[in-house]
C-alpha atoms as a PDB file:
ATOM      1  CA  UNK A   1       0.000   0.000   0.000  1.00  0.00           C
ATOM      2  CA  UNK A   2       1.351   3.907  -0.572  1.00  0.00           C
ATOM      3  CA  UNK A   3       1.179   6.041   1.565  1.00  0.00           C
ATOM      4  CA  UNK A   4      -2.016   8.295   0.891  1.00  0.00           C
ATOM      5  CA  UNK A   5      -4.032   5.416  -0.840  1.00  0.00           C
ATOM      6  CA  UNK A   6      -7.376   4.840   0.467  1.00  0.00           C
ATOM      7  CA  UNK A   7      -8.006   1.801   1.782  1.00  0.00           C
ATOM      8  CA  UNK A   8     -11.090   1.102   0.558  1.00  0.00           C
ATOM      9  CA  UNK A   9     -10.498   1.477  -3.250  1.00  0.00           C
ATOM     10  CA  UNK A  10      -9.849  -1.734  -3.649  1.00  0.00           C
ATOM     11  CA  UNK A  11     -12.920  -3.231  -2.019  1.00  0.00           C
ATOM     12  CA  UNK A  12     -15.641  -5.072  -3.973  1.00  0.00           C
ATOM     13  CA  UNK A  13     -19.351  -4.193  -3.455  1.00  0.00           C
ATOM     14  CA  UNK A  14     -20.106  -7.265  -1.542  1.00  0.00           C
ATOM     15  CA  UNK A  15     -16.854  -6.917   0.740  1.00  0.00           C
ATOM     16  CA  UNK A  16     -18.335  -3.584   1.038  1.00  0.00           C
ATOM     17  CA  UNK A  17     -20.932  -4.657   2.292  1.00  0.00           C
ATOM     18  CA  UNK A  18     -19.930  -7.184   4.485  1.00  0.00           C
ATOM     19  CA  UNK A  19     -17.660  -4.742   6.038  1.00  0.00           C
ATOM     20  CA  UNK A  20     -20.543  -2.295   6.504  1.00  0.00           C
ATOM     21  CA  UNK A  21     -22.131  -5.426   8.693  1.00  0.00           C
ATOM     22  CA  UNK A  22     -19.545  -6.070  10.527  1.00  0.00           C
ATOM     23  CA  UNK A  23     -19.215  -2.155  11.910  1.00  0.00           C
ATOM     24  CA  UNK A  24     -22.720  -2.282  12.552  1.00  0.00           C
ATOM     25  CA  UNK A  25     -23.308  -5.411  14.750  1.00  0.00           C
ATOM     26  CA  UNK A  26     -19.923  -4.277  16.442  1.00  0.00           C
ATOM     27  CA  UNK A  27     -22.113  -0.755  17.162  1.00  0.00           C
ATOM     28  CA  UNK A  28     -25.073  -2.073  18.193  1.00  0.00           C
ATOM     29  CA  UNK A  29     -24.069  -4.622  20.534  1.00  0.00           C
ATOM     30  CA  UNK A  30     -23.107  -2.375  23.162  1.00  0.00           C
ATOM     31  CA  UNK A  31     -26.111   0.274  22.669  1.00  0.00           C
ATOM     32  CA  UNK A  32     -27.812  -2.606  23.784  1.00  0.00           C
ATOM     33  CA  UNK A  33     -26.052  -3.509  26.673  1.00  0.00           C
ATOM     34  CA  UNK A  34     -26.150   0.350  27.234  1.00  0.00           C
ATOM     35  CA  UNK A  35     -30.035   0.587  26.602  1.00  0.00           C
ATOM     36  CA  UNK A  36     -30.868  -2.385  29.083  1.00  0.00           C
ATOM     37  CA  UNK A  37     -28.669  -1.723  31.653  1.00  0.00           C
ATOM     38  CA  UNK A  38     -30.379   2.462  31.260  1.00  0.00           C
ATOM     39  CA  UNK A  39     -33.626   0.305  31.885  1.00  0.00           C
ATOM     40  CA  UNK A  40     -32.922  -1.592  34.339  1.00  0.00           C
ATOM     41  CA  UNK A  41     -31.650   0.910  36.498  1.00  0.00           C
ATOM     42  CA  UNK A  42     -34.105   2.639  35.810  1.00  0.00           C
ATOM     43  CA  UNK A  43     -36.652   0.200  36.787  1.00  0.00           C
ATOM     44  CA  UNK A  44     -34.691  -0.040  40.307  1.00  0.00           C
ATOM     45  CA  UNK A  45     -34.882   3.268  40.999  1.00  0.00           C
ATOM     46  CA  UNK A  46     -38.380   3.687  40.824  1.00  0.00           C
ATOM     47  CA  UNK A  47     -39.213   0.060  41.731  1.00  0.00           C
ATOM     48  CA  UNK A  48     -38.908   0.844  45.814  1.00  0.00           C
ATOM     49  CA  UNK A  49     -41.460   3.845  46.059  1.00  0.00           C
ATOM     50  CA  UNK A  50     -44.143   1.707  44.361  1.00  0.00           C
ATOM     51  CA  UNK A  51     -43.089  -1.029  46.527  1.00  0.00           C
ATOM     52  CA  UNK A  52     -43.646   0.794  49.183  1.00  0.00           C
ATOM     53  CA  UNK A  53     -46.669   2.803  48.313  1.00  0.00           C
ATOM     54  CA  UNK A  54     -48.238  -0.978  47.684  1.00  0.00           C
ATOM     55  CA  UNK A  55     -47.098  -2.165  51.113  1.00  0.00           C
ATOM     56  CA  UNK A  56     -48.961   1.399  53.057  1.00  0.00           C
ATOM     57  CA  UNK A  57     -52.061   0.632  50.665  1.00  0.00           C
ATOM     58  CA  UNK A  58     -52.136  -3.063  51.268  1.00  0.00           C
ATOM     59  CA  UNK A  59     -51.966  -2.634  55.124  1.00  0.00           C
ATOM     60  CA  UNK A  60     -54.437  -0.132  55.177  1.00  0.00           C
ATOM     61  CA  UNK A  61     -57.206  -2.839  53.955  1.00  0.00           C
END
């Protein structure tokens, strides 16, 4: 390779492609580890009041 050739010139459409695929899953793999661990704590941060709440109302009966 010289120095100042692109990389990618040389790339067929389907290596293209698969190349696009392989960025992507390596992307989105840890969004979702980031959007379910974002939900989950957010789930046990609001879990406790309810808890509570249902505990107070459940007592009261």
């Amino acid at each position: 390779m010289k120095i100042g050739e692109d990389v990618g010139d040389d790339l067929t459409p389907e290596e293209a492609l698969r190349q696009i695929g392989e960025v992507d899953r390596r992307t989105r793999r840890p969004a979702r580890v980031a959007g379910l661990l974002y939900a989950a704590l957010g789930l046990a941060t609001i879990a406790p009041p309810f808890y509570a709440a249902w505990r107070v109302l459940r007592a009261e009966r």
